[in-house]
Protein backbone atom coordinates (compact mmCIF):
# COMPACT_ATOMS: atom_id res chain seq x y z
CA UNK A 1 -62.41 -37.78 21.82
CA UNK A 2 -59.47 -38.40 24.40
CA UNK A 3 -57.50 -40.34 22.13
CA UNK A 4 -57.97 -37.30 19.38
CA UNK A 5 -56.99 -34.48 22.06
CA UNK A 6 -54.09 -36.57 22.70
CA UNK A 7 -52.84 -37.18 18.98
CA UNK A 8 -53.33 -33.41 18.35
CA UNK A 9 -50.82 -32.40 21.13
CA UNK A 10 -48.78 -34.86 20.12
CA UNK A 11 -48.72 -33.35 16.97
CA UNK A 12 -48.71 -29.71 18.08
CA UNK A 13 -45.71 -30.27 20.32
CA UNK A 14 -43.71 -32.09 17.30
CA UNK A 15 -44.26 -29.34 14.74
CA UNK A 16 -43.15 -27.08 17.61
CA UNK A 17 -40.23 -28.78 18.34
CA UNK A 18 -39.33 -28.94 14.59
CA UNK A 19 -39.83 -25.26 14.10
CA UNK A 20 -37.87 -24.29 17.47
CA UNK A 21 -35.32 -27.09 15.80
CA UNK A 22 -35.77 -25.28 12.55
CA UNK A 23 -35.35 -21.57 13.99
CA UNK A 24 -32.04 -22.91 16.16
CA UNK A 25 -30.95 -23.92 13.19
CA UNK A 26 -31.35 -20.62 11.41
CA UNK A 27 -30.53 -18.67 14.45
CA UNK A 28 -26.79 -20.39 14.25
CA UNK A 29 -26.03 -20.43 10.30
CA UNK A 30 -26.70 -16.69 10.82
CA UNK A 31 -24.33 -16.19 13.79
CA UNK A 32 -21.66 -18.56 12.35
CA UNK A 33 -19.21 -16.26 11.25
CA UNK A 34 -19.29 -14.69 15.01
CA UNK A 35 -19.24 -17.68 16.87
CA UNK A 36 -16.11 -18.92 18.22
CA UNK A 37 -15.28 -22.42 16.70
CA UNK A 38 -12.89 -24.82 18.67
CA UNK A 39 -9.37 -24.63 16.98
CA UNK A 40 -7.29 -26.78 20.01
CA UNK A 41 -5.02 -28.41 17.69
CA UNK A 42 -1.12 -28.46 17.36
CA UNK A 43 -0.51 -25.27 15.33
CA UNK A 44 -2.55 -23.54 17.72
CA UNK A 45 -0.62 -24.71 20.53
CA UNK A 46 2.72 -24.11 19.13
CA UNK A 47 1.28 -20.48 17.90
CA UNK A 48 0.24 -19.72 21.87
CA UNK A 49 3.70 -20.82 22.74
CA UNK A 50 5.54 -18.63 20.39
CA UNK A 51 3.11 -15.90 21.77
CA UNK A 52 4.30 -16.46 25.36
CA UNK A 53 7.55 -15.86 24.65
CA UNK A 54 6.41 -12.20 23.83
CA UNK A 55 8.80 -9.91 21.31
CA UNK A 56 5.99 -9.62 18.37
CA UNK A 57 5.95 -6.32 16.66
CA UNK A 58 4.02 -7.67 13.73
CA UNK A 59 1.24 -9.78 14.01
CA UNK A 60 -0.17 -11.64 10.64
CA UNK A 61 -4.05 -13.49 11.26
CA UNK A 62 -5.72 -15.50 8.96
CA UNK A 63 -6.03 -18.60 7.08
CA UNK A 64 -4.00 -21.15 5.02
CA UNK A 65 -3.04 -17.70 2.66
CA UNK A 66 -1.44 -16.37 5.70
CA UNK A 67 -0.09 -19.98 7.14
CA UNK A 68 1.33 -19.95 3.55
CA UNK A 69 4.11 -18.01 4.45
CA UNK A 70 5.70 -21.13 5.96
CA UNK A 71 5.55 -22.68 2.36
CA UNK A 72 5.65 -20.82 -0.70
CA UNK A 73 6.49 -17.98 1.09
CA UNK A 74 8.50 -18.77 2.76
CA UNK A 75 11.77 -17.59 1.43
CA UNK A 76 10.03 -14.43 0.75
CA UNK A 77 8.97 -13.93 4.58
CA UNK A 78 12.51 -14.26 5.55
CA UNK A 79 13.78 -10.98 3.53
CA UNK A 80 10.94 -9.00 4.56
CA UNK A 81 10.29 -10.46 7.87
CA UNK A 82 12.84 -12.19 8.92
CA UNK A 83 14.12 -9.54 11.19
CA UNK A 84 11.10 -7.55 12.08
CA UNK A 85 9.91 -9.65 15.04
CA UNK A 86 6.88 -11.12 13.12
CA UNK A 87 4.63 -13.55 14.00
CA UNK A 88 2.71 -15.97 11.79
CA UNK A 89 -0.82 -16.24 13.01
CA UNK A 90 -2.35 -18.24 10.41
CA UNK A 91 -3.81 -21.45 10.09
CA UNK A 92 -5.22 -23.27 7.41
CA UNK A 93 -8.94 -23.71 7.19
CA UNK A 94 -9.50 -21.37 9.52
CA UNK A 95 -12.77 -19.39 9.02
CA UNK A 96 -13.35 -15.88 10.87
CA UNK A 97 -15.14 -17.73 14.32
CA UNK A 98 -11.96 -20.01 14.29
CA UNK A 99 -10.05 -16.75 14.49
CA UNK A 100 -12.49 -15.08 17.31
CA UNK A 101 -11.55 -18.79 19.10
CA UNK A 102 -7.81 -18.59 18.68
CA UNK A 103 -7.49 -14.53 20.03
CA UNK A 104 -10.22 -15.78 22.84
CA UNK A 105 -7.41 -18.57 23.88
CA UNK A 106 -4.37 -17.08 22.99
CA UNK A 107 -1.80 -15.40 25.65
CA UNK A 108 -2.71 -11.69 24.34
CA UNK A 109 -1.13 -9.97 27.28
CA UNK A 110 2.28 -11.47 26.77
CA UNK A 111 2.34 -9.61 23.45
CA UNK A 112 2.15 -5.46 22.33
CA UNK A 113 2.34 -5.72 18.68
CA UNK A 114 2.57 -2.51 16.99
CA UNK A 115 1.03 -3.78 13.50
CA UNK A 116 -1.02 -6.74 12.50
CA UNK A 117 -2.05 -7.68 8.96
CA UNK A 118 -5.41 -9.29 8.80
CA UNK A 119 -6.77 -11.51 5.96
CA UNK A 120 -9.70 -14.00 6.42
CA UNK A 121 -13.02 -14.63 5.12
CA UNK A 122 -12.51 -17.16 2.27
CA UNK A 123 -13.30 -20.28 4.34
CA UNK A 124 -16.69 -19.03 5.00
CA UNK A 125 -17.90 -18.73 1.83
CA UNK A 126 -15.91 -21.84 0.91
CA UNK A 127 -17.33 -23.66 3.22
CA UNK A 128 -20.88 -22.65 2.75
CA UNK A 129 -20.86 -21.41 6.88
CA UNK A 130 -21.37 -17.98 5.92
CA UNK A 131 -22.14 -15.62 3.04
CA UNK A 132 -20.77 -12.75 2.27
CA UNK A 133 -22.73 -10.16 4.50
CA UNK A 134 -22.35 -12.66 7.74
CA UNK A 135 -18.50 -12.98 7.08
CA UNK A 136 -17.73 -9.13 6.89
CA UNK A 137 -19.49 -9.20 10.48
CA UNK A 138 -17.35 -11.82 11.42
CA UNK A 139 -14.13 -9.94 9.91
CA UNK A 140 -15.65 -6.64 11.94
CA UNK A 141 -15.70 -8.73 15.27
CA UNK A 142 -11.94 -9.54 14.73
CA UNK A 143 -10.96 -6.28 14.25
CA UNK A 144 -13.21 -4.83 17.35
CA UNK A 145 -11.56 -7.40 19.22
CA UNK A 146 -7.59 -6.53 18.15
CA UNK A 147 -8.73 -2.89 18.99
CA UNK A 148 -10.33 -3.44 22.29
CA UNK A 149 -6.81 -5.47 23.11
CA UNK A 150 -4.39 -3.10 21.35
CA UNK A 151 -5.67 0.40 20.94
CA UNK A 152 -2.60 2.02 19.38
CA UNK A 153 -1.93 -0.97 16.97
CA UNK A 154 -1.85 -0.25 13.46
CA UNK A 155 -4.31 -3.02 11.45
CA UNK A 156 -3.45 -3.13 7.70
CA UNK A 157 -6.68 -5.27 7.08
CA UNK A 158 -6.49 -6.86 3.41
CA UNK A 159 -9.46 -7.17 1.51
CA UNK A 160 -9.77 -11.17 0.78
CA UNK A 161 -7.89 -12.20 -2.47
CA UNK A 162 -9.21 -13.12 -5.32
CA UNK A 163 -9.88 -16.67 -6.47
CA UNK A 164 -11.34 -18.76 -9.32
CA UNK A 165 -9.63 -18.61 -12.68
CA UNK A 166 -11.96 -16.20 -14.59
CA UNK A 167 -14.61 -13.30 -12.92
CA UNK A 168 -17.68 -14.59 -13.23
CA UNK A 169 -16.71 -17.63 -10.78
CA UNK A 170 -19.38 -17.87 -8.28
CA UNK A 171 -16.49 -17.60 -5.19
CA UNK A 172 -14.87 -14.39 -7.43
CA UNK A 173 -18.04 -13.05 -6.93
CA UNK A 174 -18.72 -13.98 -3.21
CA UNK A 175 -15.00 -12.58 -2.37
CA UNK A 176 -16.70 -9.31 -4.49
CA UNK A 177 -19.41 -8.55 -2.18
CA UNK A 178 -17.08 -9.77 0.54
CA UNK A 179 -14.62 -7.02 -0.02
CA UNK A 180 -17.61 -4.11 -1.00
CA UNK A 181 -18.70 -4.84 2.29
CA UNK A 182 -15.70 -4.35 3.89
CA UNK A 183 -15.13 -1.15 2.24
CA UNK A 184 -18.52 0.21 3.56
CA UNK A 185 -17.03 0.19 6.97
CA UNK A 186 -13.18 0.83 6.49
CA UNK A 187 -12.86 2.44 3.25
CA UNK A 188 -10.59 6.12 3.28
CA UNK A 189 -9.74 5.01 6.77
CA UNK A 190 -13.20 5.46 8.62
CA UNK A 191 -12.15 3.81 11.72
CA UNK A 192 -9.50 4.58 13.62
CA UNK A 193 -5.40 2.98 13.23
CA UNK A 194 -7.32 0.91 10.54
CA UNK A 195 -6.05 0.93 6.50
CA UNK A 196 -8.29 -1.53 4.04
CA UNK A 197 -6.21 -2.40 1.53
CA UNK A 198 -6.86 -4.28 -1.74
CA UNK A 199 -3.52 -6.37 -4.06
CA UNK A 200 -6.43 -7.90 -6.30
CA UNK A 201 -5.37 -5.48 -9.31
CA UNK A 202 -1.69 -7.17 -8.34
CA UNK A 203 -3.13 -10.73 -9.59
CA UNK A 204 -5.28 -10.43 -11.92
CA UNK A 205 -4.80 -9.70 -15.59
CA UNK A 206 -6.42 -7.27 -17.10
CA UNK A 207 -9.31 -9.15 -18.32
CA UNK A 208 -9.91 -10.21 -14.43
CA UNK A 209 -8.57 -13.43 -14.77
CA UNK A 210 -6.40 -15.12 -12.05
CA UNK A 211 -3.46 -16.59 -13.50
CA UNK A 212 -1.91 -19.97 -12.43
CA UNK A 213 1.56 -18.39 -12.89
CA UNK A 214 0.93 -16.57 -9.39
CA UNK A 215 -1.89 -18.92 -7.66
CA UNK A 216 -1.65 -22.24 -8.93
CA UNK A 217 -4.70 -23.28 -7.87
CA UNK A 218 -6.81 -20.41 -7.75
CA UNK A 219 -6.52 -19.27 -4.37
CA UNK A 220 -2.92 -19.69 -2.96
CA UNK A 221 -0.21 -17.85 -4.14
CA UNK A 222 3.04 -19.28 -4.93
CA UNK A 223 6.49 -17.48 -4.38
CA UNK A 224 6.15 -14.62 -6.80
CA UNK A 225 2.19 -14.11 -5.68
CA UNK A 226 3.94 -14.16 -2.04
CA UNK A 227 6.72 -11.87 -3.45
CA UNK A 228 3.79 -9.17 -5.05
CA UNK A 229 2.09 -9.40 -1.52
CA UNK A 230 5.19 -7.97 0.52
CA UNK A 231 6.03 -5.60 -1.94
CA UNK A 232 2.39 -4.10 -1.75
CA UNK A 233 2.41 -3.69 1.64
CA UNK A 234 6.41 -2.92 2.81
CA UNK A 235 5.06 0.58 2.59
CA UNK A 236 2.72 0.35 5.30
CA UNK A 237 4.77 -2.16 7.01
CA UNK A 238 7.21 0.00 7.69
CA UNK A 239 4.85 3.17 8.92
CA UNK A 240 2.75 1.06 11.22
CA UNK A 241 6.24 -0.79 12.76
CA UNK A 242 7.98 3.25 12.92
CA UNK A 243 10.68 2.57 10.95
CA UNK A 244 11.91 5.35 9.28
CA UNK A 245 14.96 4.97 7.56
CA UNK A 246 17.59 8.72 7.20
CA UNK A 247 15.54 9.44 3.92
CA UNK A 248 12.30 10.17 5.38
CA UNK A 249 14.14 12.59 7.79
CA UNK A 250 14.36 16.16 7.67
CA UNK A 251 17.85 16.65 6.90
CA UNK A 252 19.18 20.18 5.94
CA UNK A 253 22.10 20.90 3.55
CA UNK A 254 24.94 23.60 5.41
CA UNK A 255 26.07 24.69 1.77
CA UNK A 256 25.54 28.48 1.72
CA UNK A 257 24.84 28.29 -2.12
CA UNK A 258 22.32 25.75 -0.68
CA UNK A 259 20.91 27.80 2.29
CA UNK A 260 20.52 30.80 0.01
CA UNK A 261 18.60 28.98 -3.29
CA UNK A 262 16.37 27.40 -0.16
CA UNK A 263 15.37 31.45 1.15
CA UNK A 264 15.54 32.90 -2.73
CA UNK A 265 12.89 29.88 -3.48
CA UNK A 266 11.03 30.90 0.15
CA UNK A 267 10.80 34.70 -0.56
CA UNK A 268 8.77 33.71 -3.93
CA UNK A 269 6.75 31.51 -1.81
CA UNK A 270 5.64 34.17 0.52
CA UNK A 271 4.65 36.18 -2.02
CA UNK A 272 1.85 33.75 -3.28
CA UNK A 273 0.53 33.22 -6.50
CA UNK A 274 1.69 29.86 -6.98
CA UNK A 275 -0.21 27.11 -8.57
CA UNK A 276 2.45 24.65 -9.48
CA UNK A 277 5.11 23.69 -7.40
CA UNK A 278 8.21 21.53 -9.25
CA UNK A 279 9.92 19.89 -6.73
CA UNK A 280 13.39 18.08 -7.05
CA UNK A 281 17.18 18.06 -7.51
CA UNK A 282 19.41 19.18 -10.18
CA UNK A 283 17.35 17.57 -12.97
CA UNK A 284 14.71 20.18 -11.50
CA UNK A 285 16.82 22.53 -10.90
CA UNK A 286 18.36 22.69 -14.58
CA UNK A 287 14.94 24.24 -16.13
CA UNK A 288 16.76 27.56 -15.05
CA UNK A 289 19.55 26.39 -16.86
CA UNK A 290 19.46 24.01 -20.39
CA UNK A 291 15.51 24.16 -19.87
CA UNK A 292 15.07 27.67 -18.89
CA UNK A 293 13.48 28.37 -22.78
CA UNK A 294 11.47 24.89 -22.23
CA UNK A 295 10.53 26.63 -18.90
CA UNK A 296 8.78 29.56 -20.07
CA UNK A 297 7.12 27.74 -23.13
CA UNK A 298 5.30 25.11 -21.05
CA UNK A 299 5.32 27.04 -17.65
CA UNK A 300 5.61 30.75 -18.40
CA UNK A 301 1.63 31.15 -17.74
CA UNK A 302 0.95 28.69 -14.96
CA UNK A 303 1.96 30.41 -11.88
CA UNK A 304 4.93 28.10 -11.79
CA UNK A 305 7.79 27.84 -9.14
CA UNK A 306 10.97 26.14 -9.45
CA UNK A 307 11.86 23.86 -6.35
CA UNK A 308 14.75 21.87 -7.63
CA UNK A 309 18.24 22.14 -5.57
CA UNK A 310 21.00 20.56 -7.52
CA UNK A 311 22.45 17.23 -5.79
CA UNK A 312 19.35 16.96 -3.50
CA UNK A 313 18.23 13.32 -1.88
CA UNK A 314 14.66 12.95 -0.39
CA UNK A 315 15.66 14.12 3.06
CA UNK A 316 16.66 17.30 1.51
CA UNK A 317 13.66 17.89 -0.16
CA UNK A 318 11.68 17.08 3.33
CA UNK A 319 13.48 19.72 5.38
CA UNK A 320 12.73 21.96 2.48
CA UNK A 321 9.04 21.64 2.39
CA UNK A 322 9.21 21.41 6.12
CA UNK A 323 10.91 25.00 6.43
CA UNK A 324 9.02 26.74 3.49
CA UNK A 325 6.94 29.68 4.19
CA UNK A 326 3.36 28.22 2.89
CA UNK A 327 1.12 30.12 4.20
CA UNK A 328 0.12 32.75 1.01
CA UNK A 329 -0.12 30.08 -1.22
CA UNK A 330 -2.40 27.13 -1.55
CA UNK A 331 -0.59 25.20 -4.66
CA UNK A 332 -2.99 22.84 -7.15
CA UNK A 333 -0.36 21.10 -8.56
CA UNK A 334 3.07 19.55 -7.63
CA UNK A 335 5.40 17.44 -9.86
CA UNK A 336 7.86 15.77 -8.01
CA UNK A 337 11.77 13.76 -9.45
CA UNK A 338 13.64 12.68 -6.86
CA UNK A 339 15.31 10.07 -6.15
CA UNK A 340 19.07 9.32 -8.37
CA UNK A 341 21.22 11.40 -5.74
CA UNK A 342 19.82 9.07 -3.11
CA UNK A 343 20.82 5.52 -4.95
CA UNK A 344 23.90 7.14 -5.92
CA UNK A 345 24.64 7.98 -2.50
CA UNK A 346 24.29 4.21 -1.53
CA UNK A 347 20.37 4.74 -0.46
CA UNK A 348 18.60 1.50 -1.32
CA UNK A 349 15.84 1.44 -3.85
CA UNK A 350 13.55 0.44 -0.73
CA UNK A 351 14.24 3.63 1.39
CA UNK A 352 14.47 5.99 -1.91
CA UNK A 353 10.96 5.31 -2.59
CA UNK A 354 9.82 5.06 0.83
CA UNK A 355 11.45 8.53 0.65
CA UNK A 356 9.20 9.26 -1.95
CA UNK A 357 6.01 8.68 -0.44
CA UNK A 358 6.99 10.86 2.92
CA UNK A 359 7.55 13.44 0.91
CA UNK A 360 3.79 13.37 -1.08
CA UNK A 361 2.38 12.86 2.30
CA UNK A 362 3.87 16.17 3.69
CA UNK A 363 2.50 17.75 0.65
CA UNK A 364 -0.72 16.33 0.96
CA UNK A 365 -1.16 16.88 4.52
CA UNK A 366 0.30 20.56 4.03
CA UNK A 367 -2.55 21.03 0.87
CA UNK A 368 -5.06 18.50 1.39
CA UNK A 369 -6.76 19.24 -2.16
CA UNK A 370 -2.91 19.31 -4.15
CA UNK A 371 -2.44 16.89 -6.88
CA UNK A 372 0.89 15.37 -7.07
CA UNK A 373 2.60 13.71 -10.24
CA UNK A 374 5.61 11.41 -9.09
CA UNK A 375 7.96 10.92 -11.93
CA UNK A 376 10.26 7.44 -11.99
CA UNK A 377 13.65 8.78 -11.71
CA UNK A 378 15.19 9.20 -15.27
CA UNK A 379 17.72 6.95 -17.00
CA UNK A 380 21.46 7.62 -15.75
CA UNK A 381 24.14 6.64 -17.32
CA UNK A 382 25.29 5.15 -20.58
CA UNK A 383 25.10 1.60 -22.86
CA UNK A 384 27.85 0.43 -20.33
CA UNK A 385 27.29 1.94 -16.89
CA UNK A 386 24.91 -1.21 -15.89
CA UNK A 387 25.10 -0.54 -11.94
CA UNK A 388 23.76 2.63 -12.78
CA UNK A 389 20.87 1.51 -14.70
CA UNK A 390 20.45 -0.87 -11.80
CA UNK A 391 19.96 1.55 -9.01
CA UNK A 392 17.33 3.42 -10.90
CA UNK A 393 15.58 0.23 -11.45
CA UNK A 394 15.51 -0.49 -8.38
CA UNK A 395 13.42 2.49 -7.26
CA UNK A 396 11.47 2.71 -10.29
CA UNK A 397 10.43 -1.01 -9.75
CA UNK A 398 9.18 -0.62 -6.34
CA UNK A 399 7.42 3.39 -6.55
CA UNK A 400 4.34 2.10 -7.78
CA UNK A 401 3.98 -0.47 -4.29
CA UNK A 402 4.91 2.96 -2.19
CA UNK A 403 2.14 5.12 -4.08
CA UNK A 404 -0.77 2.71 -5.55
CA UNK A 405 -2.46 3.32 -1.77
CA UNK A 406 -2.35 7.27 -2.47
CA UNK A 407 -5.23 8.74 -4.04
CA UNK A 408 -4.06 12.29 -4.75
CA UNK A 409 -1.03 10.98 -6.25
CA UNK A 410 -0.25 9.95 -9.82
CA UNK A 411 2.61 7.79 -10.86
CA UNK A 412 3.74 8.43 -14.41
CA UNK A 413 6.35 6.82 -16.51
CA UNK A 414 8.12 9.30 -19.15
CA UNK A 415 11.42 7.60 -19.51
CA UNK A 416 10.96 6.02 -22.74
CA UNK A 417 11.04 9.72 -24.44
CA UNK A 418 15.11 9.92 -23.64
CA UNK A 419 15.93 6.66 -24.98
CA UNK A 420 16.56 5.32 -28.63
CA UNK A 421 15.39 2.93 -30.63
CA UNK A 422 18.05 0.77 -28.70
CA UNK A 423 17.05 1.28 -25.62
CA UNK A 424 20.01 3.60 -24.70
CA UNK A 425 20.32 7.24 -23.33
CA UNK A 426 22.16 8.73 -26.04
CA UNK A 427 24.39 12.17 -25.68
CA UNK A 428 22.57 14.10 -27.89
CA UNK A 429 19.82 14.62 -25.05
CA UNK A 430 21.25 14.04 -21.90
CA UNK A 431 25.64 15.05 -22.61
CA UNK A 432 26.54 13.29 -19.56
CA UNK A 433 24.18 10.93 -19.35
CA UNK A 434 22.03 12.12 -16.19
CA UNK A 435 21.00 15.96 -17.02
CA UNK A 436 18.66 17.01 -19.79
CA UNK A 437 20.17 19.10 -22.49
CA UNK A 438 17.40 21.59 -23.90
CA UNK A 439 16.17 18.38 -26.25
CA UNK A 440 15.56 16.83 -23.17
CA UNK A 441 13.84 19.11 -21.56
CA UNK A 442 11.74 19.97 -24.64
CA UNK A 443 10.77 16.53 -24.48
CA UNK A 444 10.24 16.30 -20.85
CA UNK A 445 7.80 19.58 -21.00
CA UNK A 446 5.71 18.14 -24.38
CA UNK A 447 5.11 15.08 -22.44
CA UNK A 448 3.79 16.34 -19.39
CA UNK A 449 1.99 19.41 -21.21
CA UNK A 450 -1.39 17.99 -21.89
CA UNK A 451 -1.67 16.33 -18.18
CA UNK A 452 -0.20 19.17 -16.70
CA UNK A 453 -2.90 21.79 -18.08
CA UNK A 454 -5.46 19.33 -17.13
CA UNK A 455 -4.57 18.94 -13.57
CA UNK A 456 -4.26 22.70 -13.21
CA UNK A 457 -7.96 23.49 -14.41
């Protein structure tokens, strides 16, 4: 009877100490993506080093797609970066408790970074640590923790790229309900000095697949995947590191033919009545002239005003819509060109359409419910003017990176209706090769009809 007693504690106290074993066990795959995991190694210590030193306005945290930037990206970080006082936080392998470690460790208080881009979470489904509802916990501890440290920091947090070739790859999907997550808590800017932000559309094709030409092997980008990244995000760069280049300023015009179109255009304002506000320079402007028939066929009967001053930049325009008298009229539609007095000017393509976007923000924070349609600035100049044709490139290549974050805004693309069948801008539309002629303008006004009317309803 003793001897059974005995055997059936025995027994009782090993099944316990399996299940306590067992439940441990559980207990820690579930917190794995908030527990801090040991990362003392080199990179670390050259990282806290470089963090010592202090002088870090932008902060970048995550894993080997972030360390990346030392590689393939390298080039790429040096004309974006390069003189921004940036710091590469990023290590390779590095799941989200190796990045609670690494901020628990690191010399914080030598730093006051005004921006950091985070990006991690791969590792832990990669590593089969974590699923996809325990990583976005870990990812929500890492950004509790940068705001607890930094409360005025701007965190551009990137939902986690894409990988595996096609969609239906079982770590596509994991990053899927990774990033749905994530948009539960941060989406439309819930949380304070926080912006989720998604490039996946950037990658991928069309059909969802992820093509080698920009991540080799399915997860890392190479130099143009590293080139797409900047790109996306120079636009909030830039905002959450305050720089603000001349055209996002409010800068007035002291022309009296100027001063007087701005309070001719400011008395119609008052009066109210206005559903659609065109907004631009001389292009604009001209629907009073070559396009003034154009103007009353398409626009005649939709509470239109004209806001186009000839040889306007952006920082014109902002001072304008800065100064207005809005306050009788509550607009549902604006349609904004801008942007060819700027580059000819010398503006870069870079600060034209950052110009761009500060001047839809105004709008939208003036008329929270306005839609806005940003044109590409139109062709300029003829078959041989090639710097010309350059500049407006150069702002029509990067205005989709400065909008694609901006709901109320739509980017649209009519330039192909001025060219021929060569390509060119001929005369018999635009005489000198920048200004509609009435052809022009008919074509610019059937083009825009149909989304116009729609927009307006």
């Amino acid at each position: 009877m003793k001897k059974f007693l005995f055997r059936t504690q025995l027994t009782l106290l090993v099944v316990l100490s399996v299940l306590t074993n067992y439940s441990s066990l559980i207990r820690a795959q579930e917190n794995m993506a908030l527990t801090l995991e040991n990362r003392d190694i080199e990179r670390f210590h050259q990282q806290s080093e470089r963090m010592a030193q202090g002088n870090v306005d932008l902060l970048m945290i995550g894993d080997s797609i972030t360390h990346g930037w030392e590689g393939a990206g390298k080039d790429v970080w040096n004309k974006y970066y390069g003189n921004r006082n940036a710091m590469n936080f990023g290590i390779s392998g590095d799941r989200t408790g190796h990045v609670l470690w690494r901020l628990a460790n690191s010399p914080l208080d030598k730093i006051s970074p005004k921006m950091a881009v985070v990006m991690i979470g791969t590792n832990n489904i990669g590593h089969g640590s974590s699923n996809a509802s325990q990583t976005v916990q870990g990812i929500q501890k890492i950004i509790d923790v940068l705001k607890e440290k930094y409360p005025a920091m701007k965190i551009l947090l990137l939902e986690v790229f894409p990988r595996d070739n096609k969609p239906e790859g079982k770590f596509r999907q994991q990053v899927n309900e990774i990033n749905a997550g994530l948009g539960k808590i941060y989406a439309n800017k819930a949380v304070e000095n926080v912006q989720l932000y998604s490039l996946a559309d950037l990658f991928l094709t069309e059909d969802g697949t992820l093509p080698p030409e920009l991540m080799p092997d399915f997860l890392h980008p190479n130099a143009a995947g590293y080139e797409i990244w900047a790109k996306a995000v120079e636009p909030m760069i830039a905002e959450g590191l305050g720089e603000e280049p001349n055209e996002c300023k409010a800068i007035p015009r002291n022309d009296d033919w100027w001063q007087n179109r701005f309070k001719e255009k400011n008395e119609i304002l008052k009066n109210g009545n206005i559903d659609l506000l065109m907004i631009g320079d001389s292009i604009t402007h001209g629907w009073e002239g070559a396009g003034k028939d154009v103007w009353n066929k398409y626009y005649g009967d939709k509470k239109a005003v004209n806001l186009g001053i000839g040889g306007d930049q952006t920082h014109h325009v902002i001072w304008r819509l800065e100064n207005y008298d809005f306050s009788n009229v509550n607009p549902k539609l604006a349609v904004l060109l801008i942007g060819v007095n700027n580059v000819a000017s010398g503006s870069t393509g870079n600060n034209t359409a950052y110009g761009n976007r500060k001047i839809v923000e105004i709008l939208h924070e003036k008329f929270p419910e306005l839609k806005i349609i940003v044109l590409n600035v139109f062709p300029w100049g003829n078959k041989d003017e090639l710097a010309k044709h350059e500049k407006v490139a150069g702002v029509n290549e990067l205005l989709p990176y400065y909008v694609r974050d901006l709901d109320y805004v739509t980017l649209v693309n009519i330039n192909d209706i001025f060219l021929n069948e060569n390509g060119e801008l001929p005369a018999d539309i635009m005489p000198d090769f920048l200004h509609p002629n009435a052809v022009g303008y008919e074509k610019w006004g059937a083009a825009l009809d149909q989304m116009i009317t729609e927009k307006l309803q």
